[in-house]
N, C-alpha and C. Protein backbone atom coordinates (compact mmCIF):
# COMPACT_ATOMS: atom_id res chain seq x y z
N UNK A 1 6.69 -79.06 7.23
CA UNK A 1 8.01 -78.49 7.05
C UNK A 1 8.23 -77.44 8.11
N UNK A 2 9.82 -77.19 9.13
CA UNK A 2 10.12 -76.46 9.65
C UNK A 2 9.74 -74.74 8.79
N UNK A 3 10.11 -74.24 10.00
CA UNK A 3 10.13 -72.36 9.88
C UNK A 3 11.19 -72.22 8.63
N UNK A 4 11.31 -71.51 7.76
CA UNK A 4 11.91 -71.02 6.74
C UNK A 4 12.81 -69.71 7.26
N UNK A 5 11.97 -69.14 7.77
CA UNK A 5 12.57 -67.37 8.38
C UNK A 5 12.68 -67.95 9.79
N UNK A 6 14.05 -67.50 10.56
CA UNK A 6 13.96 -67.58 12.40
C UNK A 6 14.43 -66.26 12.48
N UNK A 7 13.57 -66.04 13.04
CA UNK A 7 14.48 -64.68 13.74
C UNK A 7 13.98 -63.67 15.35
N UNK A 8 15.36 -62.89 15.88
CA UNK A 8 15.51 -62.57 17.17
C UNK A 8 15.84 -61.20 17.30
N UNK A 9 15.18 -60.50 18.12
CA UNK A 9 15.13 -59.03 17.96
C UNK A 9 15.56 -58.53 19.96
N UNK A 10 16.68 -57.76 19.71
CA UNK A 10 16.92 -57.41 21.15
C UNK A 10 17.27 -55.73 20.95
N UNK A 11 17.06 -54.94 21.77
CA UNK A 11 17.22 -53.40 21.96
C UNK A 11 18.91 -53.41 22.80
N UNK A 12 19.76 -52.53 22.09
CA UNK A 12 20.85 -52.09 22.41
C UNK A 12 21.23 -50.84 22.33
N UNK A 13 21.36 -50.05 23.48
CA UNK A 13 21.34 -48.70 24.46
C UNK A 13 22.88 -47.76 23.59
N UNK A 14 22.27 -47.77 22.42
CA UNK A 14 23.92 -47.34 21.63
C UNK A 14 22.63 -46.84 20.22
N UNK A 15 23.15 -46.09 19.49
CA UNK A 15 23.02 -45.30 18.59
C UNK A 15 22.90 -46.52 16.77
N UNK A 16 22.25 -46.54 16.02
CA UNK A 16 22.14 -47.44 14.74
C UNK A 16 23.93 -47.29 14.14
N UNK A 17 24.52 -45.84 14.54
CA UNK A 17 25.47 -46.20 13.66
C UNK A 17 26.61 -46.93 14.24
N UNK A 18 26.71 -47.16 15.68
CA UNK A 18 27.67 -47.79 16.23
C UNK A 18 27.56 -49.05 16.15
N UNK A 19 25.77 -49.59 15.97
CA UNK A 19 25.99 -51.19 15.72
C UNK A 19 25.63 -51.37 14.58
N UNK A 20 25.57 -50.66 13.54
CA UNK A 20 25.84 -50.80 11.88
C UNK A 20 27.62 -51.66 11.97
N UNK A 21 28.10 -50.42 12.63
CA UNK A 21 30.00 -50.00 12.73
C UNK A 21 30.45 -51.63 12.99
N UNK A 22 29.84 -52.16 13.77
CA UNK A 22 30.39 -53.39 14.20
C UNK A 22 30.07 -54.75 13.22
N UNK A 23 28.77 -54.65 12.54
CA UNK A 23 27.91 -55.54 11.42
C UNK A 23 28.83 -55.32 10.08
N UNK A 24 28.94 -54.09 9.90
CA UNK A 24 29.56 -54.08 8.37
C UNK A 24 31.17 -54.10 8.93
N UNK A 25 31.90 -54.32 10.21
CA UNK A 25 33.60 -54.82 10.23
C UNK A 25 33.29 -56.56 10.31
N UNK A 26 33.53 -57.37 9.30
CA UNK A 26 33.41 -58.65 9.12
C UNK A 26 34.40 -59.28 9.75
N UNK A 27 35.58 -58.33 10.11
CA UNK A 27 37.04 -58.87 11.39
C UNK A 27 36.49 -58.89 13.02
N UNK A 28 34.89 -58.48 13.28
CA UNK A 28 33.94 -58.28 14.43
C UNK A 28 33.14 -59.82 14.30
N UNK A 29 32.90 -60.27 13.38
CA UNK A 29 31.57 -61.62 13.03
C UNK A 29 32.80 -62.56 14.15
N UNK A 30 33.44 -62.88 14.21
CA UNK A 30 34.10 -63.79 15.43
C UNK A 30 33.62 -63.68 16.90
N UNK A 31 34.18 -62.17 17.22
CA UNK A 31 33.49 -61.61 18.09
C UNK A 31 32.10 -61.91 18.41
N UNK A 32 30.95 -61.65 17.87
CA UNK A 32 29.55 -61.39 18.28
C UNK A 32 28.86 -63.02 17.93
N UNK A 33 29.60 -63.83 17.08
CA UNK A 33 28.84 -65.03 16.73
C UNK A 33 28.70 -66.18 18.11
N UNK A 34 27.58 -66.02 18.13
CA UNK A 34 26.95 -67.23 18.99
C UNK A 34 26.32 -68.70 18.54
N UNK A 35 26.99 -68.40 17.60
CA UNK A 35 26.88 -69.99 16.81
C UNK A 35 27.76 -71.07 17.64
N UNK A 36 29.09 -69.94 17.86
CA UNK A 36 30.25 -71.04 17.83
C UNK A 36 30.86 -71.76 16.86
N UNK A 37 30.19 -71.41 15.18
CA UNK A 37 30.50 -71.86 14.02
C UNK A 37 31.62 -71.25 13.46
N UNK A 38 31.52 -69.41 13.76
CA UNK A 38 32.69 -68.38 13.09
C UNK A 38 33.84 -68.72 14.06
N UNK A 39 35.15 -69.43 13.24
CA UNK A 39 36.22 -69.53 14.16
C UNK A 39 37.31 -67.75 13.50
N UNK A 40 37.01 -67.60 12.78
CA UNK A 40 37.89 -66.38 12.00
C UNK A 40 38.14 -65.86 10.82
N UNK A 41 38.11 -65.04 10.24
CA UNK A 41 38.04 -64.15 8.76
C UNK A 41 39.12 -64.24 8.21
N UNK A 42 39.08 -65.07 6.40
CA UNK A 42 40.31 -65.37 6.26
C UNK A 42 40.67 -64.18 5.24
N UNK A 43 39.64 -63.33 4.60
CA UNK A 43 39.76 -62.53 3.95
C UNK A 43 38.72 -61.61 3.56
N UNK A 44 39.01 -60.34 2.78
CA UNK A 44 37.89 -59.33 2.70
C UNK A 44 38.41 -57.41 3.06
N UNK A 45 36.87 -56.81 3.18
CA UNK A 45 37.39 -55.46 3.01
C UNK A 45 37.32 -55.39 4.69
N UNK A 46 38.03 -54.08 5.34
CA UNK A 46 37.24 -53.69 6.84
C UNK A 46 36.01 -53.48 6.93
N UNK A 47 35.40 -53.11 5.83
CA UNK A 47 33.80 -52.63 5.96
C UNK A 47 33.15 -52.95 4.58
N UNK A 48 31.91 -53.63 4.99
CA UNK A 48 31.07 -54.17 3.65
C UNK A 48 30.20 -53.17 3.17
N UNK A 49 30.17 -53.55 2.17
CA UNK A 49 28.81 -52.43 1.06
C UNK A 49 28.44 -53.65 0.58
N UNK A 50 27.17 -53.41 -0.39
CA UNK A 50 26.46 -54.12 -0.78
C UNK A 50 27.64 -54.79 -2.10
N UNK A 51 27.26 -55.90 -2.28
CA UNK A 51 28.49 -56.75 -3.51
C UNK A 51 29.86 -57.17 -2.90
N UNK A 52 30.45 -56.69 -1.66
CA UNK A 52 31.25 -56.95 -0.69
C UNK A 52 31.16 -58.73 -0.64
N UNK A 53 32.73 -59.24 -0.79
CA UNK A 53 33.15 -60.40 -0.38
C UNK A 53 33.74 -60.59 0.80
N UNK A 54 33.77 -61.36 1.66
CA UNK A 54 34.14 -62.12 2.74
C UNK A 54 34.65 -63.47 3.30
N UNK A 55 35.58 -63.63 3.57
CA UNK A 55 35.55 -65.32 3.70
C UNK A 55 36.20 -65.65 4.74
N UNK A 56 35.27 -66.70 5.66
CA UNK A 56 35.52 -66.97 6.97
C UNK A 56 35.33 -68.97 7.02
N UNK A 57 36.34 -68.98 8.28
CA UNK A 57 36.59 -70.15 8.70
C UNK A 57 36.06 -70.72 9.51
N UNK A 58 35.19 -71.64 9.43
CA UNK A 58 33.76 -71.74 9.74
C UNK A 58 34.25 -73.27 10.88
N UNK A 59 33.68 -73.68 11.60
CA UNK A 59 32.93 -75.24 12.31
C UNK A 59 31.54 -75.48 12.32
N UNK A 60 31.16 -76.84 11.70
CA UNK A 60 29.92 -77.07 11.59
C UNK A 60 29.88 -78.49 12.30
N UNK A 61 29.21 -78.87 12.84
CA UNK A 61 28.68 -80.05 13.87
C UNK A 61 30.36 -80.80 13.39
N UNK A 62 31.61 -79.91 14.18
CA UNK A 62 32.82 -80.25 14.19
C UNK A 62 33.96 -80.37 13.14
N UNK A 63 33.36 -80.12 12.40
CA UNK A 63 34.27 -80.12 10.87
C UNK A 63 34.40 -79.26 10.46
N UNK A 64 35.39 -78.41 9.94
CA UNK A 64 36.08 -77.45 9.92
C UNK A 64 36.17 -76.74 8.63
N UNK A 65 35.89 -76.14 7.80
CA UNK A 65 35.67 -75.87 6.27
C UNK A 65 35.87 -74.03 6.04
N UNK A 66 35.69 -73.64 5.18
CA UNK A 66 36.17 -72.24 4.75
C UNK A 66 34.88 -71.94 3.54
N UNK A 67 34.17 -70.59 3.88
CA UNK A 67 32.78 -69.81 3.14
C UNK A 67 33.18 -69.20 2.89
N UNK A 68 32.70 -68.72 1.75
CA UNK A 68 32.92 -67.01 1.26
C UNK A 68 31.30 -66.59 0.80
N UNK A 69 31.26 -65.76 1.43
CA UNK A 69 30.35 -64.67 1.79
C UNK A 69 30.28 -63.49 0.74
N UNK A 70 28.68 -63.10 0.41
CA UNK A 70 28.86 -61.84 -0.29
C UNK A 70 27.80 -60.91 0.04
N UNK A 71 27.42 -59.72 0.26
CA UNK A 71 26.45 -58.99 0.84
C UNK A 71 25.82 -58.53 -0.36
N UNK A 72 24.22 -58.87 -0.05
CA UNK A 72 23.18 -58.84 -0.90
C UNK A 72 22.12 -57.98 -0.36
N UNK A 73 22.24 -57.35 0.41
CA UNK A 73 21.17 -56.09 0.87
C UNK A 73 22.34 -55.41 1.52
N UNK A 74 22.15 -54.10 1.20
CA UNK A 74 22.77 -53.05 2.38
C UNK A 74 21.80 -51.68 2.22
N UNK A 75 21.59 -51.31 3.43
CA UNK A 75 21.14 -49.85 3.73
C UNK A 75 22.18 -49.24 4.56
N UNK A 76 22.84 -48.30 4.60
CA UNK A 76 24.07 -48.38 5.40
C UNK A 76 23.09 -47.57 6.55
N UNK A 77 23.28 -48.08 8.17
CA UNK A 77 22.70 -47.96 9.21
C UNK A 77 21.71 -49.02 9.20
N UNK A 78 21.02 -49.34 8.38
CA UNK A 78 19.93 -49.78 8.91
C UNK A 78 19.47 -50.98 8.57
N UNK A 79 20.39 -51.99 7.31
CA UNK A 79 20.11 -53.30 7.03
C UNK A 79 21.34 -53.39 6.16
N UNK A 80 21.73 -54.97 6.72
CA UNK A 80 22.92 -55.17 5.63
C UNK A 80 22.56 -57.18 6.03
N UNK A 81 22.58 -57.49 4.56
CA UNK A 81 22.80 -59.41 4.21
C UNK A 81 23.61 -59.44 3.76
N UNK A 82 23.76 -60.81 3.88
CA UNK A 82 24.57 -61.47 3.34
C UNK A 82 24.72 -63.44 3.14
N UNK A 83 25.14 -63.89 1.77
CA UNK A 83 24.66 -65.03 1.91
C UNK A 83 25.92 -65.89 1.05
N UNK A 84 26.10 -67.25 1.94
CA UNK A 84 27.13 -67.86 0.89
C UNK A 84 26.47 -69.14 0.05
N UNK A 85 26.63 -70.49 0.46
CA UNK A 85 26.48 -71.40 -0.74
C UNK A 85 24.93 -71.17 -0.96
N UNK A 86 24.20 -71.64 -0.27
CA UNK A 86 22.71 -71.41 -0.50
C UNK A 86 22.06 -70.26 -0.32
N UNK A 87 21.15 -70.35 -1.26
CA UNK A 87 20.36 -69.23 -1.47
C UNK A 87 20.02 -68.06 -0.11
N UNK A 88 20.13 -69.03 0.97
CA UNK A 88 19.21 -68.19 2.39
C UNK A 88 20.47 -67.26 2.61
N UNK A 89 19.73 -66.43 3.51
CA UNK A 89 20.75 -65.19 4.07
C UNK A 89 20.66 -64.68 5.60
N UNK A 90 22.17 -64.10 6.16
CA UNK A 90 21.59 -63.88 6.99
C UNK A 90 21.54 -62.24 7.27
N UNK A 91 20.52 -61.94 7.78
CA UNK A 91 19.88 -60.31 7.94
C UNK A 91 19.66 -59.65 9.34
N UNK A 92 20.52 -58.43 8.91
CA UNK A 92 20.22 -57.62 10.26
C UNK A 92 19.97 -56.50 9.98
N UNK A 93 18.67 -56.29 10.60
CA UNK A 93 17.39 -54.62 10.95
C UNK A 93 17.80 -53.95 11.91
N UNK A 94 17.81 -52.80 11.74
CA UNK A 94 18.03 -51.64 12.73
C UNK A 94 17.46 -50.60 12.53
N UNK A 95 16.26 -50.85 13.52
CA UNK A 95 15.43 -49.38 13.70
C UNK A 95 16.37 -48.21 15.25
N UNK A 96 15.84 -47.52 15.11
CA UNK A 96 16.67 -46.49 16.35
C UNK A 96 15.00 -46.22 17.23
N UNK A 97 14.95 -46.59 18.38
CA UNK A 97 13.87 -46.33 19.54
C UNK A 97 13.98 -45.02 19.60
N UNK A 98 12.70 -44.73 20.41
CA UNK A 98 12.36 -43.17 20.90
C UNK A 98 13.39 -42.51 22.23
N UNK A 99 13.96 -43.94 22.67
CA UNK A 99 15.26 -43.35 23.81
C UNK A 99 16.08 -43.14 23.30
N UNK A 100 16.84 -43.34 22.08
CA UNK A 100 18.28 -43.23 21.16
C UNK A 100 18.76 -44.34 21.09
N UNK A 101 17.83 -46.08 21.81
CA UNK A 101 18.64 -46.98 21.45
C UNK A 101 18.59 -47.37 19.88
N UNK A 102 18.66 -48.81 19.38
CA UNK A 102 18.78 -49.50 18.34
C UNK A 102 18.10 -50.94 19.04
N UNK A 103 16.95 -50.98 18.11
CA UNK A 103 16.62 -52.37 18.11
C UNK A 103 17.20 -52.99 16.93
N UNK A 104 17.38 -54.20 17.16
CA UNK A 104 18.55 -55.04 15.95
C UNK A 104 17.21 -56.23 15.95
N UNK A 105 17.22 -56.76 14.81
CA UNK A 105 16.56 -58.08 14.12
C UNK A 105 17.56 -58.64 13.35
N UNK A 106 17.62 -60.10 13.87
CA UNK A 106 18.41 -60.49 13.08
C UNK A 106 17.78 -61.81 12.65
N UNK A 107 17.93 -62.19 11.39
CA UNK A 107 17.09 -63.22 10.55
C UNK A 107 17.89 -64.07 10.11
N UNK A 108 17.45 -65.52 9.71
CA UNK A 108 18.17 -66.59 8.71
C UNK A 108 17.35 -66.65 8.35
N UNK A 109 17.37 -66.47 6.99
CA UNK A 109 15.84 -66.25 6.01
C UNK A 109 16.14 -67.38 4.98
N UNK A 110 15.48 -68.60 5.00
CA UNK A 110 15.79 -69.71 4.21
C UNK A 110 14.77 -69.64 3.27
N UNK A 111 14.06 -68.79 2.86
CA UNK A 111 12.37 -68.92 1.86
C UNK A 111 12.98 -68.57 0.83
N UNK A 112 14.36 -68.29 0.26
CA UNK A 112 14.72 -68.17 -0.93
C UNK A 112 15.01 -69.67 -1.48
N UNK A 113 14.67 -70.51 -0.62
CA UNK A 113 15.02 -72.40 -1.57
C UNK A 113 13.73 -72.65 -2.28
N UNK A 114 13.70 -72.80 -3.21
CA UNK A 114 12.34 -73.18 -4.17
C UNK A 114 11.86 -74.56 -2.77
N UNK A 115 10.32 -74.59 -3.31
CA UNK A 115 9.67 -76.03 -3.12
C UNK A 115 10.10 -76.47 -2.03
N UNK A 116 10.31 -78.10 -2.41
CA UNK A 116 11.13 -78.69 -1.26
C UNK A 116 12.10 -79.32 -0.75
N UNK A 117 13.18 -77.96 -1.63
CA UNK A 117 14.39 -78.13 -1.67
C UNK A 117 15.47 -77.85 -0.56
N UNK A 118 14.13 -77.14 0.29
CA UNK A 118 15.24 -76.75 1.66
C UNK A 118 14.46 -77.56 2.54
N UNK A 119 13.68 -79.02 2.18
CA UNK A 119 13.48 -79.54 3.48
C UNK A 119 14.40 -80.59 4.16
N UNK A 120 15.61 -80.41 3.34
CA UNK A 120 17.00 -80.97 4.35
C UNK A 120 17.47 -79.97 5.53
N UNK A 121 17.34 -79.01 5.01
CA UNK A 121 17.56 -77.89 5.98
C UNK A 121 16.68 -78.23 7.63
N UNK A 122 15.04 -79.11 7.64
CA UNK A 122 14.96 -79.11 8.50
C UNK A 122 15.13 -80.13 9.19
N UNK A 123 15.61 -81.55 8.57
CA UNK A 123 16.10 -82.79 9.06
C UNK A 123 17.23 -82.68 9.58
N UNK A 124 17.74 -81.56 8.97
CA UNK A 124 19.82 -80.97 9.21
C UNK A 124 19.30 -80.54 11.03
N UNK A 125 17.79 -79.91 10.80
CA UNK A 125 17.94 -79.37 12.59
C UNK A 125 18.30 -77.93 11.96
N UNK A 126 18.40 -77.07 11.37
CA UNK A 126 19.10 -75.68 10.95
C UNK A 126 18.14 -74.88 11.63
N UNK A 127 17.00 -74.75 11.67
CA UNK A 127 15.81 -73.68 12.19
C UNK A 127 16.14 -73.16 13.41
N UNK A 128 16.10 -74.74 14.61
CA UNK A 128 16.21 -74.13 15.74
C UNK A 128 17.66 -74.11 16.13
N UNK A 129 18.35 -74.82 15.27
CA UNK A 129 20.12 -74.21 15.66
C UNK A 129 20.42 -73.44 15.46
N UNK A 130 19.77 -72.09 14.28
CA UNK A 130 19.86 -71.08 14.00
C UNK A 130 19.21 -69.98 15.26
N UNK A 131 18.07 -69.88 15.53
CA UNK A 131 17.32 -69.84 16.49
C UNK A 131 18.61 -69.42 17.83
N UNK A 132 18.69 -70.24 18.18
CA UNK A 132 19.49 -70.55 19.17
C UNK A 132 20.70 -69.52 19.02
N UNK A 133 21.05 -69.73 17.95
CA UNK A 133 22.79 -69.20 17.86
C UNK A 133 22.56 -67.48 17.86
N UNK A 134 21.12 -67.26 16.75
CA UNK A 134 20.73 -65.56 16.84
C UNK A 134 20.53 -65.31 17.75
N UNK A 135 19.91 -65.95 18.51
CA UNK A 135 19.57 -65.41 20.35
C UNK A 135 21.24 -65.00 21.37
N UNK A 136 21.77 -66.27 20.72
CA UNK A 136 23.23 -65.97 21.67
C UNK A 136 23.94 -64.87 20.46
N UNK A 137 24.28 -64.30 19.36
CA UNK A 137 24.50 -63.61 18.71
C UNK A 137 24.00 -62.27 19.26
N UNK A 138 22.42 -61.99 19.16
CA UNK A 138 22.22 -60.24 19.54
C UNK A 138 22.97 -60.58 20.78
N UNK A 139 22.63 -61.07 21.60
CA UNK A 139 23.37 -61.05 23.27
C UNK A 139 24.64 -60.32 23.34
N UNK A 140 25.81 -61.06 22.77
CA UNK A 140 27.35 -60.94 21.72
C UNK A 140 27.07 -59.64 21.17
N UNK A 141 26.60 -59.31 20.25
CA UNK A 141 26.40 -57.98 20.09
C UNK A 141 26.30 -56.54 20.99
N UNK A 142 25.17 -57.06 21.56
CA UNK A 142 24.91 -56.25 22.86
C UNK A 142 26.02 -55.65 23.43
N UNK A 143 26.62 -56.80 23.91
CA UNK A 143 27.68 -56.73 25.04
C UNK A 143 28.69 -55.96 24.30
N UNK A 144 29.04 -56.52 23.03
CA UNK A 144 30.33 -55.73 22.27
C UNK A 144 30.03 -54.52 21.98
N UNK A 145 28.85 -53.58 21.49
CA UNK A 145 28.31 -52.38 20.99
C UNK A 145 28.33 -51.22 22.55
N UNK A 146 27.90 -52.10 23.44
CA UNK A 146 27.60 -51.02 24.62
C UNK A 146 28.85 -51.25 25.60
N UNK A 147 29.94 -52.14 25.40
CA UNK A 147 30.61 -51.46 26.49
C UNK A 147 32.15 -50.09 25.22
N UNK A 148 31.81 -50.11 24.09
CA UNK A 148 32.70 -49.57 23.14
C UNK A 148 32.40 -48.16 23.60
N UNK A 149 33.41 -47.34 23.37
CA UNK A 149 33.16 -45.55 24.25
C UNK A 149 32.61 -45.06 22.67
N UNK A 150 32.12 -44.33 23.28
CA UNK A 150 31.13 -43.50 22.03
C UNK A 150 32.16 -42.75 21.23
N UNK A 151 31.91 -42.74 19.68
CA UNK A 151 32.82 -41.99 18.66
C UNK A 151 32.75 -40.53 18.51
């Protein structure tokens, strides 16, 4: 069976609370997604807390459908999930470096499917398409967090 957890960790030259600022505005997930899956937010708050709903207009290998999202971990600065039909979620860590940046981790954590109930997940291909999309995601991030003028 594929990886259950993928995940991609990049350092961004900006402060935990400016790229918290951008993670918990869910009208930003368009912006930074490197999936190419988030086409746009059809509803929700400006800023998530933990129990926070969301719902975005999604493309998946071309077909076009609508999620709603709800956040299931929050530390405000430093971790906030969130997860829609299936159990997995996706997660982002933020430690702050000894220079004042922010390292970000960001996870698709699929080990919440019992047994071997998520081994469609790896015939679907989800591991390394996920993989892929978090890598182009922190990137997206990056770019959006550090060229924003400091608050």
């Amino acid at each position: 069976m594929g990886d259950r957890i993928v995940s991609s960790t990049i350092t961004i030259d900006a402060p935990p609370s400016r790229v918290f600022s951008v993670l918990a505005d869910p009208r930003r997930h368009p912006e930074i997604d490197g999936s190419g899956s988030v086409e746009r937010m059809t509803d929700g708050p400006s800023r998530l807390r933990l129990g926070s709903q969301f719902g975005a207009s999604m493309k998946l290998f071309g077909a076009p459908y609508r999620i709603r999202n709800t956040v299931v971990e929050f530390e405000e600065g430093t971790r906030i999930a969130w997860r829609h039909l299936g159990p997995h979620r996706w997660r982002y860590e933020l430690e702050l470096t000894p220079e004042g940046g922010t390292k970000v981790t960001e996870t698709w954590d699929a080990s919440y499917y019992p047994g071997p109930t998520g081994k469609w997940l790896d015939v679907a291909g989800f591991p390394e398409r996920n993989r892929k999309g978090i890598e182009a995601t922190l990137v997206n991030l990056k770019a959006a967090v550090e060229v924003e003028p400091a608050r």
